[in-house]
Protein backbone atom coordinates (compact mmCIF):
# COMPACT_ATOMS: atom_id res chain seq x y z
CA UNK A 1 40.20 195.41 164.20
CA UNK A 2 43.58 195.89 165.45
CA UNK A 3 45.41 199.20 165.37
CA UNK A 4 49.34 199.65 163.79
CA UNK A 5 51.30 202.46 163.91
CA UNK A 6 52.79 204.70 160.35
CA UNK A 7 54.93 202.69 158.30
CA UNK A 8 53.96 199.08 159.72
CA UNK A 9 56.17 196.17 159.51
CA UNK A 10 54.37 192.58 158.59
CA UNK A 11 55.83 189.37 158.78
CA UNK A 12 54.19 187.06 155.82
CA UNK A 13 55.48 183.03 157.18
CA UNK A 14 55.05 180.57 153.94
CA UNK A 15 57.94 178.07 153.88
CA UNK A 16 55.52 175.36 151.93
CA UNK A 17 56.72 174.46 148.43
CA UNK A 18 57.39 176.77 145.64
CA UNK A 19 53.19 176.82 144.29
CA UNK A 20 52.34 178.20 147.84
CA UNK A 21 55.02 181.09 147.81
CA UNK A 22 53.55 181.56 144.65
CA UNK A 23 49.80 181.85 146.10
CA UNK A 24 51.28 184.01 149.25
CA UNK A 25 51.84 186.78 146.62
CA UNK A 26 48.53 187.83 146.69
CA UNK A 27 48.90 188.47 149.91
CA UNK A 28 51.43 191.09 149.47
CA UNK A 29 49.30 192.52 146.91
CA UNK A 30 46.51 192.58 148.96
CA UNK A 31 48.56 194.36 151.77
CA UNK A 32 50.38 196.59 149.56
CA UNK A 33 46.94 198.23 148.03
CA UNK A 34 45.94 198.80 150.78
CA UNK A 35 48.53 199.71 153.00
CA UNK A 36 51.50 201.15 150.68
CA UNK A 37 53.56 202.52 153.71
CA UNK A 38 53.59 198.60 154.83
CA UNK A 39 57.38 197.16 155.17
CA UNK A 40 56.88 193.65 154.41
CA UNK A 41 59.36 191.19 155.16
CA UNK A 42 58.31 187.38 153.85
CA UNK A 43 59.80 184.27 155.39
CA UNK A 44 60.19 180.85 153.23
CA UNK A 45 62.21 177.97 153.10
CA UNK A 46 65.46 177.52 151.19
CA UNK A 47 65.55 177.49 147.35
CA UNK A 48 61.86 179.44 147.11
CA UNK A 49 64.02 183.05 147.70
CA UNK A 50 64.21 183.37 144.21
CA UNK A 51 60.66 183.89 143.55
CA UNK A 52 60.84 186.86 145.21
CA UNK A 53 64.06 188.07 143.51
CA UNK A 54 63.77 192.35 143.09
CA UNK A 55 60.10 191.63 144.25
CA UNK A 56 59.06 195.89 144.07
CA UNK A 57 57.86 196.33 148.02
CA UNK A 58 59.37 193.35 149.70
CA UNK A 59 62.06 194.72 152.09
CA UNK A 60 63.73 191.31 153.25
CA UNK A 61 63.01 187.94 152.21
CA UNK A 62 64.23 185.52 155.29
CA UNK A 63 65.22 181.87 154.62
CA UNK A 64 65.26 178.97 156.30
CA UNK A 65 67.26 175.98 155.44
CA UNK A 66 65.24 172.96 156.69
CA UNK A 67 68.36 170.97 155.68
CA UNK A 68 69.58 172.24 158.73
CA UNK A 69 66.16 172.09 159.96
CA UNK A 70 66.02 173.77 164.41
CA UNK A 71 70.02 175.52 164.35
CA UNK A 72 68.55 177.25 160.97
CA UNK A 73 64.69 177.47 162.85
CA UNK A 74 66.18 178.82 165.82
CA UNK A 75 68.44 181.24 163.81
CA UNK A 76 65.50 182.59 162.01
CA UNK A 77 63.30 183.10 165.30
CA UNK A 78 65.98 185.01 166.80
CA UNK A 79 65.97 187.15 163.71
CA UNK A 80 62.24 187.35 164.25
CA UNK A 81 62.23 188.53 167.36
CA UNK A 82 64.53 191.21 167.12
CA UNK A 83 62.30 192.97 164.57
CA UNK A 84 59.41 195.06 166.38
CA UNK A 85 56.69 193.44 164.02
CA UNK A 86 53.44 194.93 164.05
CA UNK A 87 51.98 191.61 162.91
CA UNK A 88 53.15 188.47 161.79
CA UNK A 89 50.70 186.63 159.27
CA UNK A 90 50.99 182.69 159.63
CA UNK A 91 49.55 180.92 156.11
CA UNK A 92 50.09 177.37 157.32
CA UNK A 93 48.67 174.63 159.57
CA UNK A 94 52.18 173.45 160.24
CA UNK A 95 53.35 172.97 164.11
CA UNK A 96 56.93 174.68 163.46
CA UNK A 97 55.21 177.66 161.92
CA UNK A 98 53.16 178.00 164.69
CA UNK A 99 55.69 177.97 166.94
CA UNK A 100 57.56 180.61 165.24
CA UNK A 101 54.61 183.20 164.86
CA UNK A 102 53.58 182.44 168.78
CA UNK A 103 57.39 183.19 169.29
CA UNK A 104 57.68 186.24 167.32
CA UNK A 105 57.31 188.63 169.76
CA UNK A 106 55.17 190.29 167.45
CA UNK A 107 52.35 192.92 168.59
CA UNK A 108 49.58 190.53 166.71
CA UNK A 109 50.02 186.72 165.31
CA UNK A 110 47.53 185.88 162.63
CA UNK A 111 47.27 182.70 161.07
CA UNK A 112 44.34 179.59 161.51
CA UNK A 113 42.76 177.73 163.72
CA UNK A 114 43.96 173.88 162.63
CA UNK A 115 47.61 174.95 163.50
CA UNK A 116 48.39 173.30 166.60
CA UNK A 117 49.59 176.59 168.17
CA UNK A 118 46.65 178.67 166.93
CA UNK A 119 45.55 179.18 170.90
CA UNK A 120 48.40 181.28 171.59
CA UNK A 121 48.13 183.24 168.08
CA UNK A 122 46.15 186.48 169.15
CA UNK A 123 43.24 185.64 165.96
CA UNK A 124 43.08 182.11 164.81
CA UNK A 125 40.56 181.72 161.72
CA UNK A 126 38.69 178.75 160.28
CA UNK A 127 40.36 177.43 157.46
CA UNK A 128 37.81 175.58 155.03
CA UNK A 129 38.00 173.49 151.79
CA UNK A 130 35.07 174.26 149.87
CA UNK A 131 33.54 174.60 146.20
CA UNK A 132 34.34 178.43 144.92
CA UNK A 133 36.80 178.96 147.62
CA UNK A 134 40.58 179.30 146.50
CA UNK A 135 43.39 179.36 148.47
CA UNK A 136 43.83 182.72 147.66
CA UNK A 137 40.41 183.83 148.92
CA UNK A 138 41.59 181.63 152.65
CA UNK A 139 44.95 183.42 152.66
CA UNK A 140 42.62 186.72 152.31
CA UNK A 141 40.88 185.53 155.34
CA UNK A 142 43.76 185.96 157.67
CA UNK A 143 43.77 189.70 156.52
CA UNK A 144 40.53 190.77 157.81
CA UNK A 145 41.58 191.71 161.46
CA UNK A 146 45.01 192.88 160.23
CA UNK A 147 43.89 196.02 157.23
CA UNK A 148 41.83 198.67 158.96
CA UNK A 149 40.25 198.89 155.87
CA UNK A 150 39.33 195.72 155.47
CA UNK A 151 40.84 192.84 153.31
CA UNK A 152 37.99 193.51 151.14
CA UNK A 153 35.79 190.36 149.17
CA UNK A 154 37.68 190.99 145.60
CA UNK A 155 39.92 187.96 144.62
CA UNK A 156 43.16 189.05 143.98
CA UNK A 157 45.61 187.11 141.73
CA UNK A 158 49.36 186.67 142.82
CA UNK A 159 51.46 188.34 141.17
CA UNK A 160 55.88 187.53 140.23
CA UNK A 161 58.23 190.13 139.06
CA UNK A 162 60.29 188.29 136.45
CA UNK A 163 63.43 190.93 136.37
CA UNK A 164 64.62 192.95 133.03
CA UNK A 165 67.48 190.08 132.85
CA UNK A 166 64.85 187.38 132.97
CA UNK A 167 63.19 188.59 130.00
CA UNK A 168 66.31 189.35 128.10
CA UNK A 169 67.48 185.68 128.83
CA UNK A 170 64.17 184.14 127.27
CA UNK A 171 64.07 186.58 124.06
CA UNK A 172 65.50 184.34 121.74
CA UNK A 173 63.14 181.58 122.33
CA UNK A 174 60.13 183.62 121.00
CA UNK A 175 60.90 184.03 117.30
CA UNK A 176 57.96 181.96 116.83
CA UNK A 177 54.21 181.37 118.35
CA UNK A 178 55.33 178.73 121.01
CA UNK A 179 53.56 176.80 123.25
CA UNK A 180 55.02 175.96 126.89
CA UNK A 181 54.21 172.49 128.31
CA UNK A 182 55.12 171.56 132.32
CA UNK A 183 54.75 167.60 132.10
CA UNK A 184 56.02 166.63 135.61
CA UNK A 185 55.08 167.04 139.30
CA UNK A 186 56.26 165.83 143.06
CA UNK A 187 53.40 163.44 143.18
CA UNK A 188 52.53 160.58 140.35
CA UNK A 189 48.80 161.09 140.89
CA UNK A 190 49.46 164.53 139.59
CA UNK A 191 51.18 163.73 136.73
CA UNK A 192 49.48 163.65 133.12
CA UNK A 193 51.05 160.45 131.99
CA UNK A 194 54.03 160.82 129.36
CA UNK A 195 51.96 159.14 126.37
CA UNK A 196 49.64 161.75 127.21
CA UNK A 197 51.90 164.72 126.79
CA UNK A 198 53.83 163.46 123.71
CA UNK A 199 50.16 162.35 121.94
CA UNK A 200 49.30 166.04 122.45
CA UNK A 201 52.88 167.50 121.02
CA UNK A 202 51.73 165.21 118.08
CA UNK A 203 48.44 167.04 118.01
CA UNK A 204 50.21 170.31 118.01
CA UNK A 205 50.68 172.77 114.81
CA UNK A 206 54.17 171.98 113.14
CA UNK A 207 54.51 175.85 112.60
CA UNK A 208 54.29 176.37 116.34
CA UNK A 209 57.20 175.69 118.71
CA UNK A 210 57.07 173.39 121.73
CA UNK A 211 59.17 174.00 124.93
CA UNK A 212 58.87 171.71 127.96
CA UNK A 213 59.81 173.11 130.85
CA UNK A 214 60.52 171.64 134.99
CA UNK A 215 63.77 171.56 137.15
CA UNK A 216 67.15 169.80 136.63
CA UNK A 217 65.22 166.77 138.41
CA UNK A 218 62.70 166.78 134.89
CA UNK A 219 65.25 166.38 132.21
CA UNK A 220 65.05 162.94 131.57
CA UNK A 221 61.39 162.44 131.72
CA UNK A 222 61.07 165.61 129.46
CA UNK A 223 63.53 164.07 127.21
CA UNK A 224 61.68 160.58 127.18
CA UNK A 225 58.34 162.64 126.36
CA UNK A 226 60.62 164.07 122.87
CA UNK A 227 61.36 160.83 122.01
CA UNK A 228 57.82 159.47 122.64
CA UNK A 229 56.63 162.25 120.75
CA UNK A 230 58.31 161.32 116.99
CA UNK A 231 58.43 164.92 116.56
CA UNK A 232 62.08 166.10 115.25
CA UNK A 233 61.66 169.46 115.04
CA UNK A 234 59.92 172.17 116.70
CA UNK A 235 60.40 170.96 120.38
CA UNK A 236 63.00 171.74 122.65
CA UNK A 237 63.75 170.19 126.57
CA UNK A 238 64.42 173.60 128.46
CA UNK A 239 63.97 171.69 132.11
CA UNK A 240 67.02 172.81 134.10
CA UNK A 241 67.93 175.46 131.97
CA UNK A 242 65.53 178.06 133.31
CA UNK A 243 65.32 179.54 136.44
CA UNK A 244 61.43 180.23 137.91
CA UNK A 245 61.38 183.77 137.17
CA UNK A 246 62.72 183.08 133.68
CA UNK A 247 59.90 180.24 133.13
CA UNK A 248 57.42 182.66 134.15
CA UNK A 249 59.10 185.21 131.60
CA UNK A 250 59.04 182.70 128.90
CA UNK A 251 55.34 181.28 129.62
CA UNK A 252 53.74 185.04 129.86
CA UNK A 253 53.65 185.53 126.23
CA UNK A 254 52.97 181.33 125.11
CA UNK A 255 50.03 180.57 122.61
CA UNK A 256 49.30 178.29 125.50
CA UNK A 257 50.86 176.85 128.73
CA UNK A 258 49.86 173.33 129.42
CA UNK A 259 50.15 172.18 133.34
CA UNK A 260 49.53 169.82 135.93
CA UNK A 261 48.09 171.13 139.24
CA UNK A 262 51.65 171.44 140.15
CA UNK A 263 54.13 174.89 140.71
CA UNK A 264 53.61 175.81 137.30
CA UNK A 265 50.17 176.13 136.94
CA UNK A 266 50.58 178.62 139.76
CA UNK A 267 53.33 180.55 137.74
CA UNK A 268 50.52 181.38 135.18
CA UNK A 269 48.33 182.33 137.54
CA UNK A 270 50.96 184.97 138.73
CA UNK A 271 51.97 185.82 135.07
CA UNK A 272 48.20 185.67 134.22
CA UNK A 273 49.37 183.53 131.58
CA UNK A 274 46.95 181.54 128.88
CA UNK A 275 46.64 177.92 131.03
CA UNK A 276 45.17 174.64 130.04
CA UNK A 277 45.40 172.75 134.09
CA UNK A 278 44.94 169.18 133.65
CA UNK A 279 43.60 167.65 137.22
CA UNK A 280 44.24 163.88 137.55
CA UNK A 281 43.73 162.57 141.01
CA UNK A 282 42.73 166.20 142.47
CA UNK A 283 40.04 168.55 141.15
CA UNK A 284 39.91 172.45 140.93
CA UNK A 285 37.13 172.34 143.91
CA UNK A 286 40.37 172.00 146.41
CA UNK A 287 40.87 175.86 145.41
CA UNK A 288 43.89 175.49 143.68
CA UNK A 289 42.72 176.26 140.23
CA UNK A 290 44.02 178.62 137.36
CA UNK A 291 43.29 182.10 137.81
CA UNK A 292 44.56 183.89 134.78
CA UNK A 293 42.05 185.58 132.21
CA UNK A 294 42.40 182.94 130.10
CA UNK A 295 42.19 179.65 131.26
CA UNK A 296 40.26 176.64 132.22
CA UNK A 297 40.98 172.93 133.55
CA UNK A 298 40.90 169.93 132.33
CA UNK A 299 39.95 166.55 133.84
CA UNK A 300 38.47 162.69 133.08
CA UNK A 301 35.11 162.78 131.21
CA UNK A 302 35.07 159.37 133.23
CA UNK A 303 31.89 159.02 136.54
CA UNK A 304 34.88 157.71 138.58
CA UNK A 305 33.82 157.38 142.33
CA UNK A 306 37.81 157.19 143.54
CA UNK A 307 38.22 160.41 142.82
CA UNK A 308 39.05 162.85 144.27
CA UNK A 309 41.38 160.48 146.30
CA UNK A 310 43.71 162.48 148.44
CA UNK A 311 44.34 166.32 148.80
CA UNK A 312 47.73 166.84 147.70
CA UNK A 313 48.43 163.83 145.27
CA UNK A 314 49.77 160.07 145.87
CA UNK A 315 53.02 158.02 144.78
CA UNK A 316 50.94 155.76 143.17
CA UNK A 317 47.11 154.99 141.85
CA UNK A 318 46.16 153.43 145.42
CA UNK A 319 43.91 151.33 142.89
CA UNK A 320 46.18 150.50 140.12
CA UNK A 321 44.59 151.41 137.14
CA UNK A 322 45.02 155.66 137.55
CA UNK A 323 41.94 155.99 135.21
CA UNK A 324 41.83 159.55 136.34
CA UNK A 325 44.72 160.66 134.13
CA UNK A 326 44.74 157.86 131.37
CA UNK A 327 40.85 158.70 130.48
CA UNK A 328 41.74 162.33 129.47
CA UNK A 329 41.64 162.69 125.52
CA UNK A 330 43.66 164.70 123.49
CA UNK A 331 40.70 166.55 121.76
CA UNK A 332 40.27 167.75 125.49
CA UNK A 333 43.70 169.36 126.04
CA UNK A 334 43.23 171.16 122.31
């Protein structure tokens, strides 16, 4: 068990995509309960920052732009290393992470033992994937030499702040029950297929509104979903209009919030928001599953031997017939 002084400063390095930052939050809770005096400074990549927008106990929130990927990296660890850390908490296997927190100058470097630098961290920990272990409960892990009273064995859930502005923004949108649907994802293999989604808005109550919901990127897929749909009123394409934090805002108070196991599914989970997760090529045993209260996951009725078939998703069914998604039923998603 290491030792830190009053008022410790932590680095917490997550500069994955926007459903890890999300997942790294309950590391700051975790910290924060039980070391309130903690400063705790985060570090992601470019375009995640405002996640963490008027977060309550984050002091600073460092970026870096991986557009500009080692004048930005070398920026950042010069920014590191000026700040007398008391620890610096690594939650990836990356290399350039690595290399930052064994850089850091930092009293103690935390993170696990498959990132290539983990010999020169001062604790490296195992890192496994296994049934009834969520990536929560590994980030927890790194914790355990770093809280002097322990990181404890009681999952937390990550937790956003959506500001007083992001709920005023979203207010007129919730005249009626609503339900939030997040068709899209980064990886096909992910994705509930579009006939899917617009079968279910079919399915839905025609007293209850539908709002579909993604990035700027998402408009025209959420747009052909409408169309696919039939339905002429009672839906509305909010991708792009929305920031996170208002999405989260918005999806706190839905009937239901239908995902993918995408970014979304992780903004209920920090909202503990009602969450139907459908899992296509992946399955909840990864440890990326829905936390909130209420929820539960959805996947093929279907014996299928290819799947799982990767960790994080494909471009493609590597087999052609993606039987994984297109075996899901309606009747399971209501």
């Amino acid at each position: 068990m290491i030792t830190v002084t009053n008022s410790p400063r932590f680095l917490i390095i997550q500069t994955a995509f926007i459903g890890d930052v999300i997942l790294a939050t309950a590391v700051l809770e975790q910290i924060h309960q039980t070391r309130p005096d903690a400063r705790l400074d985060v570090l992601v990549r470019k375009g995640n920052e405002g996640l963490l927008q008027g977060h309550p106990f984050l002091n600073e929130v460092l970026v870096w732009d991986k557009k500009k990927k080692y004048q930005s990296l070398w920026q950042v660890l010069q920014r590191i290393r000026a700040e007398p850390y008391d620890a610096v908490v690594n939650l990836q296997r990356f290399g350039t992470t690595g290399l930052l927190t064994a850089l850091s100058n930092a009293k103690t470097t935390i993170g696990f033992d498959k990132n290539p630098f983990s010999r020169f961290f001062t604790y490296a920990l195992p890192h496994h994937i296994l049934p009834g272990v969520h990536e929560v409960d590994r980030n927890r892990s790194l914790l355990e030499p770093l809280l002097s009273q322990g990181a404890g064995t009681v999952r937390i859930r990550p937790k956003l702040y959506p500001l007083t502005k992001d709920y005023e923004s979203i207010r007129g949108y919730q005249s009626n029950p609503y339900v939030c649907i997040a068709p899209t994802s980064v990886w096909f293999t992910k994705q509930y297929p579009a006939e899917g989604w617009a079968e279910l808005i079919r399915a839905l109550p025609a007293d209850t509104m539908v709002y579909l919901l993604g990035a700027p990127a998402d408009a025209v897929a959420c747009d052909a979903i409408i169309a696919l749909s039939g339905r002429q009123e009672g839906v509305r394409n909010l991708a792009g209009k929305l920031t996170l934090l208002q999405s989260a805002a918005l999806m706190q108070d839905a009937v239901m919030n239908y995902v993918n196991d995408s970014a979304p599914l992780h903004l209920c989970s920090a909202m503990n928001a009602p969450t139907t997760a459908v899992f296509c090529s992946t399955v909840p045993e990864f440890g990326f599953g829905p936390l909130a209260d209420q929820s539960r996951t959805v996947g093929t009725p279907e014996p299928l031997d290819c799947r799982p078939c990767t960790l994080h998703g494909r471009s493609g069914c590597p087999l052609g017939h993606y039987r994984c998604a297109y075996s899901i039923r309606t009747e399971q998603l209501l």
